[in-house]
Protein backbone atom coordinates (compact mmCIF):
# COMPACT_ATOMS: atom_id res chain seq x y z
CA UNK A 1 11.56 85.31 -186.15
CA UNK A 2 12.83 84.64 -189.75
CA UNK A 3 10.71 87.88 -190.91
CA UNK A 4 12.71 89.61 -188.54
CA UNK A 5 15.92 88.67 -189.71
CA UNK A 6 14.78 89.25 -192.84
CA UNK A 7 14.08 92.94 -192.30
CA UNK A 8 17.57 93.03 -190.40
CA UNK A 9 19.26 92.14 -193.22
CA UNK A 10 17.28 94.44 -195.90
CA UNK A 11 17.56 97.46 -193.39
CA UNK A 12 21.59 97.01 -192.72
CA UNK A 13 23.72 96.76 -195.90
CA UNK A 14 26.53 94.44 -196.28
CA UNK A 15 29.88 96.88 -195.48
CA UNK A 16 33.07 96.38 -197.75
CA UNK A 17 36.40 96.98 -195.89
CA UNK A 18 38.23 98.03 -198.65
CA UNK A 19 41.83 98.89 -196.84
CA UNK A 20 43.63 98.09 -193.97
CA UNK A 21 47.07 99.18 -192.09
CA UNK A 22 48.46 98.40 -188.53
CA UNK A 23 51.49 99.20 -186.39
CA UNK A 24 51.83 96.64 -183.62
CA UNK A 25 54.84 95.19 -181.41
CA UNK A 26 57.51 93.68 -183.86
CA UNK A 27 56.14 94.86 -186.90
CA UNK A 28 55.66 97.86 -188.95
CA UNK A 29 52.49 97.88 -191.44
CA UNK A 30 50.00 94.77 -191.68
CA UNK A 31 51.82 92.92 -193.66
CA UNK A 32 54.57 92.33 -190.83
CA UNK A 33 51.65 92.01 -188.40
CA UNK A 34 49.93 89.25 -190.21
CA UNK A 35 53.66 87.71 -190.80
CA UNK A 36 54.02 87.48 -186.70
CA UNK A 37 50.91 85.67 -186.65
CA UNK A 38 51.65 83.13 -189.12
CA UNK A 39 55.06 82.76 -187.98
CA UNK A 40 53.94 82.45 -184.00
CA UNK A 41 56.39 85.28 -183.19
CA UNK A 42 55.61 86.21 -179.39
CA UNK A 43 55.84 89.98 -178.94
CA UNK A 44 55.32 89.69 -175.19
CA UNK A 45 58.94 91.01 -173.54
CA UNK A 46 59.82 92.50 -170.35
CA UNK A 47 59.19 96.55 -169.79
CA UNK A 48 62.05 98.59 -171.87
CA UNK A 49 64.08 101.00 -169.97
CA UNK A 50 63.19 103.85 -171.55
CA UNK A 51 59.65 103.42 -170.65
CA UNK A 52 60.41 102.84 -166.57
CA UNK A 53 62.46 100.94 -164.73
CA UNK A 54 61.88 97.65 -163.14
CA UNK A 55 64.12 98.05 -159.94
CA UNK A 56 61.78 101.21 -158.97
CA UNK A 57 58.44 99.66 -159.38
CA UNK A 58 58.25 96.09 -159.54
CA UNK A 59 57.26 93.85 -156.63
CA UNK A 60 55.99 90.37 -156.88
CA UNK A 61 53.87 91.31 -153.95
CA UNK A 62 50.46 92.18 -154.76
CA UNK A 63 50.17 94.14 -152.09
CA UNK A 64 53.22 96.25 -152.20
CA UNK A 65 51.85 99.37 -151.90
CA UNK A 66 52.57 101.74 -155.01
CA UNK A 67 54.69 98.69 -157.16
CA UNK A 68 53.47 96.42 -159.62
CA UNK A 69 53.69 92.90 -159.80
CA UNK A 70 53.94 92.80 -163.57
CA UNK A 71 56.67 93.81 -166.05
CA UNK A 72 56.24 92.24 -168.69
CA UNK A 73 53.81 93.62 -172.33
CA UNK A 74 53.81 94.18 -175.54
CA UNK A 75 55.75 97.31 -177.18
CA UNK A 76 56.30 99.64 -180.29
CA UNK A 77 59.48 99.63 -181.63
CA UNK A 78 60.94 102.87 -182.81
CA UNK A 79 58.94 104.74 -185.81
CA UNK A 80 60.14 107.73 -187.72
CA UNK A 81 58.28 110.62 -187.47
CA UNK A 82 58.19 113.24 -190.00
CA UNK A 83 56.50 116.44 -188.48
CA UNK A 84 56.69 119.09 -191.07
CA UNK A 85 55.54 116.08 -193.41
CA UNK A 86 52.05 115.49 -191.31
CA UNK A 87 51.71 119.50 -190.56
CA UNK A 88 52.48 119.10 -187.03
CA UNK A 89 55.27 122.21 -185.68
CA UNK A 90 58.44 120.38 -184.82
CA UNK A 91 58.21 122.88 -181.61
CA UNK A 92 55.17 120.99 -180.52
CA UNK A 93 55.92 117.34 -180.87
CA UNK A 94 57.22 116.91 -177.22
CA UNK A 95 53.52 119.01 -176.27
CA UNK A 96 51.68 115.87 -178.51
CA UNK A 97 50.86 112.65 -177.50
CA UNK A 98 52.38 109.70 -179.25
CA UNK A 99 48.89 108.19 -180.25
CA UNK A 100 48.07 111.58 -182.35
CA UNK A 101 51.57 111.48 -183.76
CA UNK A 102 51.38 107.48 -184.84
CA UNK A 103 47.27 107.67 -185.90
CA UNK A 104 48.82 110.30 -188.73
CA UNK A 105 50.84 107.52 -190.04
CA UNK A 106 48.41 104.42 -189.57
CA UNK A 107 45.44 106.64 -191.37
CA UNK A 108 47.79 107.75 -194.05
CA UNK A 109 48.35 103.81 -194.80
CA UNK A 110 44.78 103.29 -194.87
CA UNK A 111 43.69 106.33 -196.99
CA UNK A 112 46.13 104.81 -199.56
CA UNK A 113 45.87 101.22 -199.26
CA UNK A 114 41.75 102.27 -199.72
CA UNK A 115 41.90 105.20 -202.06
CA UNK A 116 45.78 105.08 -203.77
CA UNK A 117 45.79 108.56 -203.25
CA UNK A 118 43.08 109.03 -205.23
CA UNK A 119 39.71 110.48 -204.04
CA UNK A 120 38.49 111.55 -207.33
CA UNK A 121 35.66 109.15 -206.83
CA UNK A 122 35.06 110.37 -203.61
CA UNK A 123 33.38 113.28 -201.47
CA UNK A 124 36.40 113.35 -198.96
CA UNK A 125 33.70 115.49 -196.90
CA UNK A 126 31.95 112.21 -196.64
CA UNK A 127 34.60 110.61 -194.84
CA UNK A 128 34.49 110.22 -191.05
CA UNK A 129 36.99 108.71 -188.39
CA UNK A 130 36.05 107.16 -185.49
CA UNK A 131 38.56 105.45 -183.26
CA UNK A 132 38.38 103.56 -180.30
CA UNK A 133 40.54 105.20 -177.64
CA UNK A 134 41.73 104.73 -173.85
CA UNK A 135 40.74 107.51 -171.58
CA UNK A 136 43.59 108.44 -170.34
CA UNK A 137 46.81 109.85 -172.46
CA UNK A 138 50.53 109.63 -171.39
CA UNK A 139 50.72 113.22 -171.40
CA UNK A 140 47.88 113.75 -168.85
CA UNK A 141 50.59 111.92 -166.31
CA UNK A 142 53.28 114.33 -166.98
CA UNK A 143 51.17 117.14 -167.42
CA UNK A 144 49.59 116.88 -164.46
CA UNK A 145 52.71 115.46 -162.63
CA UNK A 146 54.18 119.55 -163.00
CA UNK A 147 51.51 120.84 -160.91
CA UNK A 148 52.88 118.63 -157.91
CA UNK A 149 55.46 120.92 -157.21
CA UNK A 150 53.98 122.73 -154.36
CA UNK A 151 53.44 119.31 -152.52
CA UNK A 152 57.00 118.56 -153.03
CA UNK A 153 58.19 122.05 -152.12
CA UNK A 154 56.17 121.88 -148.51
CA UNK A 155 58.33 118.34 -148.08
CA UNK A 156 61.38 119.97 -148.50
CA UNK A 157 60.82 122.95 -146.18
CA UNK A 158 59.16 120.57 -143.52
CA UNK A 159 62.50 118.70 -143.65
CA UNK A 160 64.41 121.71 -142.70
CA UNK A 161 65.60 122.37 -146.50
CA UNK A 162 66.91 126.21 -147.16
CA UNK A 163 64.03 128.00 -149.38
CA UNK A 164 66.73 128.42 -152.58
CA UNK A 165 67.88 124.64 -152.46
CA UNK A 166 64.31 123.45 -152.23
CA UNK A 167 63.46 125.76 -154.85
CA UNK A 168 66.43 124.40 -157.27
CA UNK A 169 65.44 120.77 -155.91
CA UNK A 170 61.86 121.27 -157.00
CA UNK A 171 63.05 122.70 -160.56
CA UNK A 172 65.33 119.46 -161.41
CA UNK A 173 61.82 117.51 -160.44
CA UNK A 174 60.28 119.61 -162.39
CA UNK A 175 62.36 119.35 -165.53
CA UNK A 176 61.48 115.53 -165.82
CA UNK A 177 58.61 116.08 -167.11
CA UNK A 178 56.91 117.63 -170.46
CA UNK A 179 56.39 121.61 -169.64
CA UNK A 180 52.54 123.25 -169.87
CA UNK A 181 52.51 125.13 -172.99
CA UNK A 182 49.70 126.30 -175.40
CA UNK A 183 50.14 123.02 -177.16
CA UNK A 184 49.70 121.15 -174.04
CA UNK A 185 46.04 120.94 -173.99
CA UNK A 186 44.65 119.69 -177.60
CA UNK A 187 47.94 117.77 -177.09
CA UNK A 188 46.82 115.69 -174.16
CA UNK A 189 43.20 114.91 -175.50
CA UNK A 190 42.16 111.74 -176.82
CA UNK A 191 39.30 112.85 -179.18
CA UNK A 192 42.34 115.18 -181.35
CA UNK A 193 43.88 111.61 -182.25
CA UNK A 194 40.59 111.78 -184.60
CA UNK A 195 40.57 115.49 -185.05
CA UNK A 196 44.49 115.31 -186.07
CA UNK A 197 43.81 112.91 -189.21
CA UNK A 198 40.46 114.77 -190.40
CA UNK A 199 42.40 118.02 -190.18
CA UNK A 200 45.37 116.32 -191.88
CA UNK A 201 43.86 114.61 -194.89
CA UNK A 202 40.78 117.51 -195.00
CA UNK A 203 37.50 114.71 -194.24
CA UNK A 204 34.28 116.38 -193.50
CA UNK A 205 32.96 113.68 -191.92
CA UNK A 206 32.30 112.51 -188.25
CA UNK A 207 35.48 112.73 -186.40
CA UNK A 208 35.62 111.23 -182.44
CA UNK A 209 37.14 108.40 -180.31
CA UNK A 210 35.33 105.97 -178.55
CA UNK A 211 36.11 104.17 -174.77
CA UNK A 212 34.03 101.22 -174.03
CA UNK A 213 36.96 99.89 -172.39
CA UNK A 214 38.08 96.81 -174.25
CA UNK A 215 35.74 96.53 -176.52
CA UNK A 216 36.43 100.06 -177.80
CA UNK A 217 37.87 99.59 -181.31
CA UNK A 218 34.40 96.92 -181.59
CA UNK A 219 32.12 100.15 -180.64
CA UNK A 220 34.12 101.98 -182.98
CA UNK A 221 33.52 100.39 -185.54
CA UNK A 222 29.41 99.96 -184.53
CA UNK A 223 29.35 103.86 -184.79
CA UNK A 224 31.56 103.43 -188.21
CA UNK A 225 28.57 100.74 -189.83
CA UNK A 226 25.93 103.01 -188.28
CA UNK A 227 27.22 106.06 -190.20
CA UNK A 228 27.39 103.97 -193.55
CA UNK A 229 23.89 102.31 -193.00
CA UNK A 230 22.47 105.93 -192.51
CA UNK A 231 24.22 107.00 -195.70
CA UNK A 232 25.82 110.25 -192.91
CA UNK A 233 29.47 109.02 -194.62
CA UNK A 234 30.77 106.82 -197.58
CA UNK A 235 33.62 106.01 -196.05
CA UNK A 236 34.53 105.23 -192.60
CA UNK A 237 37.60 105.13 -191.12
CA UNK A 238 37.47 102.93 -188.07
CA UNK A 239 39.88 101.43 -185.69
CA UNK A 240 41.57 101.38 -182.51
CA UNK A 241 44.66 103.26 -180.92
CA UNK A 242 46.75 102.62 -177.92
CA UNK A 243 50.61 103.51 -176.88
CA UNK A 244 49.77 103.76 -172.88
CA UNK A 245 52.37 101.32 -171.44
CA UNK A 246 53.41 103.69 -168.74
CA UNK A 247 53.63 102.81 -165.20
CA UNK A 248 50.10 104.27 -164.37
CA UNK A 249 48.44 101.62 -166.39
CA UNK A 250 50.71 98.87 -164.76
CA UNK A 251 49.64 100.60 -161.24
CA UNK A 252 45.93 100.38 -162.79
CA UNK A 253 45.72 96.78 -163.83
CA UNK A 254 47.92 95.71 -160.57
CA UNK A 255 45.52 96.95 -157.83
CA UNK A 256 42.60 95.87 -159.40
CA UNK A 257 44.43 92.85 -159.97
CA UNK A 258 43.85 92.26 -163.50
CA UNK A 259 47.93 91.26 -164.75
CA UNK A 260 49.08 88.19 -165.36
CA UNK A 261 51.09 87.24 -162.29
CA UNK A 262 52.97 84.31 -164.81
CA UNK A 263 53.73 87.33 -167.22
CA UNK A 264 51.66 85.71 -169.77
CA UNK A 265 48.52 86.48 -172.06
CA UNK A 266 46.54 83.19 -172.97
CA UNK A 267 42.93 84.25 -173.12
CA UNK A 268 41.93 80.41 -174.63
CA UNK A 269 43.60 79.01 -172.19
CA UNK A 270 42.16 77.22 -168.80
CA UNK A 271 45.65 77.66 -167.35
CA UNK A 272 44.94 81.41 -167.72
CA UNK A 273 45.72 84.61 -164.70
CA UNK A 274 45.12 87.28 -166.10
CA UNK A 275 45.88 90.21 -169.25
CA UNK A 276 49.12 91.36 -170.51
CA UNK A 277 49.30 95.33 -171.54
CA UNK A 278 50.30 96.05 -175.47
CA UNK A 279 50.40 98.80 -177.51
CA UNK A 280 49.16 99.44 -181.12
CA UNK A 281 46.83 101.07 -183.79
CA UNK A 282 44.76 99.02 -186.28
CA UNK A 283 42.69 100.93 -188.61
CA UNK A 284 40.11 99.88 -191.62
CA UNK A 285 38.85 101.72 -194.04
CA UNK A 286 35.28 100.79 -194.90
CA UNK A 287 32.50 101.88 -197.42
CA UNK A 288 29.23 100.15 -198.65
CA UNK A 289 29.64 96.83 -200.53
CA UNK A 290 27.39 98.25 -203.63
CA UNK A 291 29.44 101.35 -203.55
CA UNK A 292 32.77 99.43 -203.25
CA UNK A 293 31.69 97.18 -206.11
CA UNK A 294 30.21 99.84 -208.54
CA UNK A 295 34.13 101.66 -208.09
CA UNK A 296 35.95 98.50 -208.67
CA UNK A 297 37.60 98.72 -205.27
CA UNK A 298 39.83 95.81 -203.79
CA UNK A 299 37.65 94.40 -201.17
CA UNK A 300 39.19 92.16 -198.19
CA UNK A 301 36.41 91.49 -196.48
CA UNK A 302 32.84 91.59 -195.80
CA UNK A 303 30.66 92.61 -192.51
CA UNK A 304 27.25 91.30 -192.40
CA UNK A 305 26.50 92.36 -188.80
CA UNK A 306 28.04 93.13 -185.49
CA UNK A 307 26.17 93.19 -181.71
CA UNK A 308 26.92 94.67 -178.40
CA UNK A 309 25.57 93.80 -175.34
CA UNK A 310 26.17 94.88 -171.53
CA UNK A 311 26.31 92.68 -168.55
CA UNK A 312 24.15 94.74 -166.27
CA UNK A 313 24.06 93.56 -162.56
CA UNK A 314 26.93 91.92 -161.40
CA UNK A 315 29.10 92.12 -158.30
CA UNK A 316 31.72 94.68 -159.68
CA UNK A 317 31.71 97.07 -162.70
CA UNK A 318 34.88 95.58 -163.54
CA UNK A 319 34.25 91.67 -163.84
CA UNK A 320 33.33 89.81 -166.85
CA UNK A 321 29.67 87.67 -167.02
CA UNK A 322 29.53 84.88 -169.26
CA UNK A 323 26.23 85.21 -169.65
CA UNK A 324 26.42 88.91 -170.28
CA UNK A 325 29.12 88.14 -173.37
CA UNK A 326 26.49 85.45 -174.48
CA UNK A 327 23.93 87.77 -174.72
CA UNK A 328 25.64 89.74 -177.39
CA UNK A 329 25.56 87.21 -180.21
CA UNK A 330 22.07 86.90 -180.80
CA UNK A 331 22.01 90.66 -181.15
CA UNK A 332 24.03 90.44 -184.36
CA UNK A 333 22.78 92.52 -187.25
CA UNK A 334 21.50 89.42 -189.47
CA UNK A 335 25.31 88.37 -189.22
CA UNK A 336 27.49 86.48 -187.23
CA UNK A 337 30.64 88.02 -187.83
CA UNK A 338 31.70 90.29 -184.77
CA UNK A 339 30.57 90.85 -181.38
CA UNK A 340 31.40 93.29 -179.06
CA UNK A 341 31.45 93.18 -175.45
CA UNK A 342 31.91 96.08 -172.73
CA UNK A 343 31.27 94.67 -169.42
CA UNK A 344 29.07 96.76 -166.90
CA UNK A 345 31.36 99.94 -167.23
């Protein structure tokens, strides 16, 4: 067993993460995040109006049929955006999800946290991203909402409506939602949050997103060491996005039931019932400890290893096994320092 580890270790280089920059509920780069934490700030608040209202969803039933029984998470604040800045058409910001439009800014802060701007030591075509993403984006919801309209026009005509009042009815409905344009598409897509920031700051490298559900940024960041220990990249940037607080998620997480009925996230707790929904983007940048060393860069931490693992059997896709969690720490890469987990899914 030891001459195992051994040849773990020798075959998977120690990986430098050499910078860092986050954008999370009540806090605007990492140094505000880590403040929060020391400070015991809870970020957990009911659902803000502007993202939907509590009077036309919420029911403390369970099993109200289309409500939720939570409304409470964890939310962005506001965050200037500077299109022409970041290359993106001010005409096609309301076609572009928020996650590709807040990834520019979180990979910008990592790039020069890592790098200072400077990439004279490096091949920037060497350079990958690789994010952990949700599947789903907030414009697929209005996008997709827009193509309802028939179904609503049939209502009104069944209902004795005259054709140019339903029509007009149909239009307001229609005008509630983002319009289908030829930015729609790559605006909608998950994978461009990846494809925005290599086409942004011009890296070469491997750029995709990754869903393993919640242990996406984890597998993100497996894919990120697996480039650097193949030598495919010499720097990685990995991390995870999410700003998908809309009322399909709540809808999601209700009927499975996964929320917190108390309104409360305390995963250490015995007294817990459940997850509370947050937004945020985290992001490291990482290259090989020899390489970070010979350059002189600051380093803030080290990864010696990281495992996965799957559950496989159980009696739903979607629940947790202990012993399926447990089985991903001996798989650590000569390390003990992370651990990811993605249930059966």
């Amino acid at each position: 067993m030891s001459n195992q580890r051994e040849h773990r270790e020798s075959a998977s280089p120690a990986i430098a993460v050499v910078g860092v920059s986050a954008l999370f509920p009540g806090s605007s780069d990492v140094r505000g995040f880590w403040r929060s934490i020391l400070e015991g700030q809870d970020q957990i608040k009911e659902i803000p109006s502007n993202y939907w209202l509590i009077e036309d969803y919420y029911d403390p039933d369970p099993a109200a049929p289309d409500k939720t029984y939570g409304k409470r998470g964890a939310f962005l604040g506001e965050v200037p955006f500077d299109a022409m800045a970041y290359g993106v058409p001010p005409n096609v910001v309301q076609q572009t999800d928020t996650s590709q439009l807040l990834g520019l800014i979180v990979a910008q802060q990592v790039l020069e946290d890592a790098a200072g701007g400077d990439f004279q030591h490096l091949d920037k075509s060497r350079i990958s991203v690789i994010l952990g993403a949700t599947g789903a984006t907030e414009l697929v919801v209005h996008l997709g909402s827009r193509l309802q309209r028939p179904i609503w026009l049939n209502a009104l005509r069944a209902n004795g409506i005259p054709e140019d009042e339903a029509q007009a009815i149909c239009n307001r409905i229609a005008d509630s939602y983002v319009p289908w344009t030829e930015a729609s598409f790559p605006g909608l897509l998950g994978n461009v949050i990846a494809g925005r920031i290599a086409n942004k700051f011009d890296l070469g490298g491997t750029n995709c997103v990754v869903d393993a559900a919640c242990a996406s940024s984890l597998s993100a960041l497996a894919m990120g060491l697996s480039e650097l220990h193949l030598h495919q990249a010499d720097m990685v940037i990995v991390g995870g996005v999410d700003t998908l607080n809309d009322i399909l998620m709540y809808m999601c997480f209700s009927k499975t039931p996964a929320l917190s009925a108390s309104g409360d996230c305390r995963p250490f707790s015995d007294q817990a019932d459940g997850t509370i929904l947050g937004e945020g983007l985290g992001m490291l940048a990482l290259r090989r400890l020899e390489d970070a060393e010979r350059d002189g860069d600051r380093i803030y931490a080290v990864i010696r290893g990281l495992g996965s693992s799957s559950d496989g059997k159980g009696t739903a896709v979607y629940a947790p096994k202990a012993s399926g969690q447990a089985h991903a720490a001996p798989r650590l890469c000569g390390g003990r320092l992370f651990a990811a987990h993605g249930g059966t899914a």
